[in-house]
PDB file of N, CA and C in Angstrom:
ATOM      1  N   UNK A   1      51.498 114.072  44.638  1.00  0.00           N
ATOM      2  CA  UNK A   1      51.783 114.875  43.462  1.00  0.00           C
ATOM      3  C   UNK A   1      53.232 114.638  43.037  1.00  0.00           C
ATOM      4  N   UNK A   2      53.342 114.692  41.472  1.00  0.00           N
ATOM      5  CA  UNK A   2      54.577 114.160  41.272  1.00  0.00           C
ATOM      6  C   UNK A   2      55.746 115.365  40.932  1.00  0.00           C
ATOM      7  N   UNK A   3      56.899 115.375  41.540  1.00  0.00           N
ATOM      8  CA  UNK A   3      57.814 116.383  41.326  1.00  0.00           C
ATOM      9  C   UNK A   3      58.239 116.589  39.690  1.00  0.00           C
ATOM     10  N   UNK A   4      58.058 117.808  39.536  1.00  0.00           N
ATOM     11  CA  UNK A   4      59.007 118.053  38.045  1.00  0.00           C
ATOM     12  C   UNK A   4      60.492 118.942  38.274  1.00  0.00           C
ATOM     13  N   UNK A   5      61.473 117.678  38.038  1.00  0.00           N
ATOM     14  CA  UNK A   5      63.384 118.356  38.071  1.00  0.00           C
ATOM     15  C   UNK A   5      64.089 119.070  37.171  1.00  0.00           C
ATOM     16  N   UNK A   6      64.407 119.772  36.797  1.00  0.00           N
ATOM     17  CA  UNK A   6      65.285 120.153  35.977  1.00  0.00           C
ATOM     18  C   UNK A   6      66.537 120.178  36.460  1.00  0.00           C
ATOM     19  N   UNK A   7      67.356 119.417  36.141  1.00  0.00           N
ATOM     20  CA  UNK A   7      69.285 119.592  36.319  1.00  0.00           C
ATOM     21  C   UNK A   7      69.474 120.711  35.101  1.00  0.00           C
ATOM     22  N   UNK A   8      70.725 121.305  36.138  1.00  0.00           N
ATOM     23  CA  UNK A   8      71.062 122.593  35.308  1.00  0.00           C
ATOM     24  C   UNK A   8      72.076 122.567  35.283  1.00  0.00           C
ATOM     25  N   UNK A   9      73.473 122.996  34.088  1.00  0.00           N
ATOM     26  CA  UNK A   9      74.731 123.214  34.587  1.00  0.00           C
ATOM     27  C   UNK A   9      74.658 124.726  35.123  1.00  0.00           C
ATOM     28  N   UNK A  10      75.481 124.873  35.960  1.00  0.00           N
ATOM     29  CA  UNK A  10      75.928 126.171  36.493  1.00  0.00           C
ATOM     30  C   UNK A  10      77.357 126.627  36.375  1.00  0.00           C
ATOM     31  N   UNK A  11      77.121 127.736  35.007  1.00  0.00           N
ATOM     32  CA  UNK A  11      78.277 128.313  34.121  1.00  0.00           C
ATOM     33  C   UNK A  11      79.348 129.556  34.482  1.00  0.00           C
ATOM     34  N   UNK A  12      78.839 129.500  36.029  1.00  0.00           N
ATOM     35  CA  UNK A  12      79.133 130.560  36.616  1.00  0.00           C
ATOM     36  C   UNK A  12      80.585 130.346  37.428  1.00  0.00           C
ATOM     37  N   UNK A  13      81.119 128.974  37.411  1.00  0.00           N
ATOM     38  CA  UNK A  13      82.136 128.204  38.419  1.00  0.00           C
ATOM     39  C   UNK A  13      83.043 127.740  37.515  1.00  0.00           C
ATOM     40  N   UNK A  14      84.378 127.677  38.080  1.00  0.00           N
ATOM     41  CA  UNK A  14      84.956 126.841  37.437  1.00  0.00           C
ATOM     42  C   UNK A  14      85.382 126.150  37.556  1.00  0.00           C
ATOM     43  N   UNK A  15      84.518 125.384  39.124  1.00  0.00           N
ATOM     44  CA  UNK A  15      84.962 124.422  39.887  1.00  0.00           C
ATOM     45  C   UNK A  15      83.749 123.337  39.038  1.00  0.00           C
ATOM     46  N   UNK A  16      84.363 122.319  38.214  1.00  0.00           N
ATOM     47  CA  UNK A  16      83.496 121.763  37.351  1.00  0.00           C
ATOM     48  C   UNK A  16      82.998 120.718  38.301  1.00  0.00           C
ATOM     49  N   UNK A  17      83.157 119.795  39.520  1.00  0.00           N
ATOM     50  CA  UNK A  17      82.117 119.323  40.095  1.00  0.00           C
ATOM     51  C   UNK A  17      81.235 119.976  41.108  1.00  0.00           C
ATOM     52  N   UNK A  18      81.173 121.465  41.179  1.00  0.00           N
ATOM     53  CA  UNK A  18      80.406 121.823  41.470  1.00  0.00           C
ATOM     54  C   UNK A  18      79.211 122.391  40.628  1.00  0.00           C
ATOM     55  N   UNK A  19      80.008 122.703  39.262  1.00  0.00           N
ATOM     56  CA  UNK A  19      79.122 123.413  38.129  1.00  0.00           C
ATOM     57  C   UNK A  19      78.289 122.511  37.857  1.00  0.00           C
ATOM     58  N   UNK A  20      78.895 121.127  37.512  1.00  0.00           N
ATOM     59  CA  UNK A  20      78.065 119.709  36.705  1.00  0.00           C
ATOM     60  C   UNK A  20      77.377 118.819  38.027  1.00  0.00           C
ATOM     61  N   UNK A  21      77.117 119.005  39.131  1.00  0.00           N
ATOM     62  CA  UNK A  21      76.787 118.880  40.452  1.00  0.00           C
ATOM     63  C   UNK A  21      75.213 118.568  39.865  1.00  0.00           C
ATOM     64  N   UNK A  22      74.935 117.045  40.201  1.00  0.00           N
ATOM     65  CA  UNK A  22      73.567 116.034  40.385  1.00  0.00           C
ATOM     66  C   UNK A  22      72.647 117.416  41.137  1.00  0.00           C
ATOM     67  N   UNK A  23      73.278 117.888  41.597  1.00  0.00           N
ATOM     68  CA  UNK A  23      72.460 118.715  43.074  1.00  0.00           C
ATOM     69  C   UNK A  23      72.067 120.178  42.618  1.00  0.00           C
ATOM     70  N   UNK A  24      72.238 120.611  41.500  1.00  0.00           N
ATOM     71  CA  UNK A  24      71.853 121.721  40.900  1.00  0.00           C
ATOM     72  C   UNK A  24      71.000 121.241  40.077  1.00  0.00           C
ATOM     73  N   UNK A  25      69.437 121.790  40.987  1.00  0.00           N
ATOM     74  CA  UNK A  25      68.383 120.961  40.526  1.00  0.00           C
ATOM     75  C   UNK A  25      67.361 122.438  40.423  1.00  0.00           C
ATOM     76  N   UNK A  26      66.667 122.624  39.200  1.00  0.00           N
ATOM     77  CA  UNK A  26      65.275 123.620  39.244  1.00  0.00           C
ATOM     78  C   UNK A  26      64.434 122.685  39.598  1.00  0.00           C
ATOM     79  N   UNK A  27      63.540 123.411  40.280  1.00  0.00           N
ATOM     80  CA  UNK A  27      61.502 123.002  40.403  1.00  0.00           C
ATOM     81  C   UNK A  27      60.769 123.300  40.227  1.00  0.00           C
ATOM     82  N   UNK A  28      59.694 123.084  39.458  1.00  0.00           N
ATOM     83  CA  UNK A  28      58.746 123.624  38.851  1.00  0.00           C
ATOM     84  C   UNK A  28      57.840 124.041  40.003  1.00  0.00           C
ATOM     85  N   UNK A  29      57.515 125.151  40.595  1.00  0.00           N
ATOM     86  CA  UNK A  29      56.238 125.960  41.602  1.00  0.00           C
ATOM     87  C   UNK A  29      55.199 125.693  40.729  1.00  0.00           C
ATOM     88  N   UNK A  30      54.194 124.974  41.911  1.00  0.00           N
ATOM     89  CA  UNK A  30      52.883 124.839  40.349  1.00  0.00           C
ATOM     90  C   UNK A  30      52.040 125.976  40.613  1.00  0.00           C
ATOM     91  N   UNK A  31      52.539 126.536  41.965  1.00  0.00           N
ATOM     92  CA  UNK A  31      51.192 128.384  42.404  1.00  0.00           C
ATOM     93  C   UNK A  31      51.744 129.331  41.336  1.00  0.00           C
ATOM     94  N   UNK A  32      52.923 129.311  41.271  1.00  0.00           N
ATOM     95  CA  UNK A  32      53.168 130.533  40.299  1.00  0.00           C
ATOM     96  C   UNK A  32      53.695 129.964  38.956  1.00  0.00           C
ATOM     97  N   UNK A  33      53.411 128.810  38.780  1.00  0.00           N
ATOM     98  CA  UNK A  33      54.114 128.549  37.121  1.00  0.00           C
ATOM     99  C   UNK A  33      55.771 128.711  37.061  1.00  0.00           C
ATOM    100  N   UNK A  34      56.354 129.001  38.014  1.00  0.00           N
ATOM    101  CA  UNK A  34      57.929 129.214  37.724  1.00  0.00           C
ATOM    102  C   UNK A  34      59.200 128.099  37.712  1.00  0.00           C
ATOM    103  N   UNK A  35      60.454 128.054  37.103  1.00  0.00           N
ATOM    104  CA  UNK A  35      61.179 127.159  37.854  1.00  0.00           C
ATOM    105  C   UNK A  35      61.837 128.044  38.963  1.00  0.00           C
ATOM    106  N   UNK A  36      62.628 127.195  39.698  1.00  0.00           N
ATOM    107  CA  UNK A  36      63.274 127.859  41.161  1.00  0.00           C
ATOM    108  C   UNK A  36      64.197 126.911  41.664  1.00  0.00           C
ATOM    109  N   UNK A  37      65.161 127.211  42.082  1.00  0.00           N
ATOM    110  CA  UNK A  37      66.365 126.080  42.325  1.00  0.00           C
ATOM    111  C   UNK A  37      67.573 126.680  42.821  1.00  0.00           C
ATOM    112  N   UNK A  38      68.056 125.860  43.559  1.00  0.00           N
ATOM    113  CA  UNK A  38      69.815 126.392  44.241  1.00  0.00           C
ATOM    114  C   UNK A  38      70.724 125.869  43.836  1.00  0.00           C
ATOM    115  N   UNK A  39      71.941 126.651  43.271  1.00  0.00           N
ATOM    116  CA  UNK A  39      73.099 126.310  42.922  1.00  0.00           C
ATOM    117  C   UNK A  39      74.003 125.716  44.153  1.00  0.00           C
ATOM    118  N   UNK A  40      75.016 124.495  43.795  1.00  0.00           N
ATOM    119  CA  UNK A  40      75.745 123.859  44.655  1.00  0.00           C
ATOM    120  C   UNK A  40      77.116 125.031  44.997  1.00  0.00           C
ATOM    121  N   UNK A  41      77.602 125.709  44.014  1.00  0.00           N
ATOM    122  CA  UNK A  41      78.510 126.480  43.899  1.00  0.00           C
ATOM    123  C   UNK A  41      78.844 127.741  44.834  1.00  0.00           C
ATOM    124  N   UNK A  42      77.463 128.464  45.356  1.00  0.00           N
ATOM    125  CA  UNK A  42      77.759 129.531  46.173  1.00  0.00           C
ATOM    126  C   UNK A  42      76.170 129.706  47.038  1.00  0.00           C
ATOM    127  N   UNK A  43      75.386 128.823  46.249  1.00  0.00           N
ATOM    128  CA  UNK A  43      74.123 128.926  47.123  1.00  0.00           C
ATOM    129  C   UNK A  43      73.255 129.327  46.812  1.00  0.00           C
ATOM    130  N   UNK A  44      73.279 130.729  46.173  1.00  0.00           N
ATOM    131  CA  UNK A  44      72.481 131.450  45.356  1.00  0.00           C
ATOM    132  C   UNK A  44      71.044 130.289  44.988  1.00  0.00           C
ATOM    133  N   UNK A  45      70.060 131.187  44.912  1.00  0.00           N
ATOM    134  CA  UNK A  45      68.892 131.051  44.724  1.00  0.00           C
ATOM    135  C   UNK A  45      68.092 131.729  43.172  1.00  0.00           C
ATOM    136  N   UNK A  46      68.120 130.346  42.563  1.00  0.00           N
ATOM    137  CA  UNK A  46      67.725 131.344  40.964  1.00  0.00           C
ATOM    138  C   UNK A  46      65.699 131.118  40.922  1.00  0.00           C
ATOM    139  N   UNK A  47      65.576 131.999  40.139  1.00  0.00           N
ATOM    140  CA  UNK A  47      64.480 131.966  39.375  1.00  0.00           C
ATOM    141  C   UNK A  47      64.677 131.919  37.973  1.00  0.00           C
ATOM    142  N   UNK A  48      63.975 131.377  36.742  1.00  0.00           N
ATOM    143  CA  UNK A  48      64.426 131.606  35.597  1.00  0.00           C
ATOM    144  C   UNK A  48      63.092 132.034  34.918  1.00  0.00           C
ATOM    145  N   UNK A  49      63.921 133.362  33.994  1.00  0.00           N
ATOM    146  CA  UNK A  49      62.937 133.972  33.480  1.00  0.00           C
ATOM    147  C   UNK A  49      63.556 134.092  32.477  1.00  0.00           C
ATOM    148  N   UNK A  50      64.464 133.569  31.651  1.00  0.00           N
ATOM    149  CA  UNK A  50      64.270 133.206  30.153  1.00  0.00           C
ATOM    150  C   UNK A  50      65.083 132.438  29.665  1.00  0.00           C
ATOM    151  N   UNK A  51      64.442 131.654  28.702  1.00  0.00           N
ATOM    152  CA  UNK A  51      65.269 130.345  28.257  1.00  0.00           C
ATOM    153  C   UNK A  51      65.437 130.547  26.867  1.00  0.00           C
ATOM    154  N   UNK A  52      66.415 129.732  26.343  1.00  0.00           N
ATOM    155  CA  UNK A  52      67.343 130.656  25.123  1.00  0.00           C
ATOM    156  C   UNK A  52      67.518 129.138  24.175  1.00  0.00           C
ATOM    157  N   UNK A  53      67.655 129.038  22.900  1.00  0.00           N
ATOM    158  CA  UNK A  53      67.888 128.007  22.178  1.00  0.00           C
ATOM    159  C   UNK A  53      69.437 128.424  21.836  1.00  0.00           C
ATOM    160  N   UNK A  54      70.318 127.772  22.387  1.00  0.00           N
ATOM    161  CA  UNK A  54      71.606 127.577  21.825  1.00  0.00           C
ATOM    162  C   UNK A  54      71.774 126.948  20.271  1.00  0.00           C
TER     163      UNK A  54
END
């Protein structure tokens, strides 16, 4: 089965190679439909539950 990535910046740092960090990656859960992913910055564990058009 093939992985789906999302790179994310993480706006929360202002340590910018940790914010812009290859390694701050979402994943798509295909049981629950969600993305889910860990920030390089402090570790934290997100879920995302809403996405916004800038």
């Amino acid at each position: 089965m093939e992985e789906f990535i999302i790179f994310f910046y993480d706006v929360g740092t202002s340590y910018k190679a940790k914010g812009a960090s290859p390694n701050n990656k979402l994943y798509l859960d295909v049981l629950d439909h969600s993305l889910k992913g860990k920030t390089v910055y402090n570790g934290n564990f997100y879920t995302v539950t809403q996405i916004r058009i800038n």
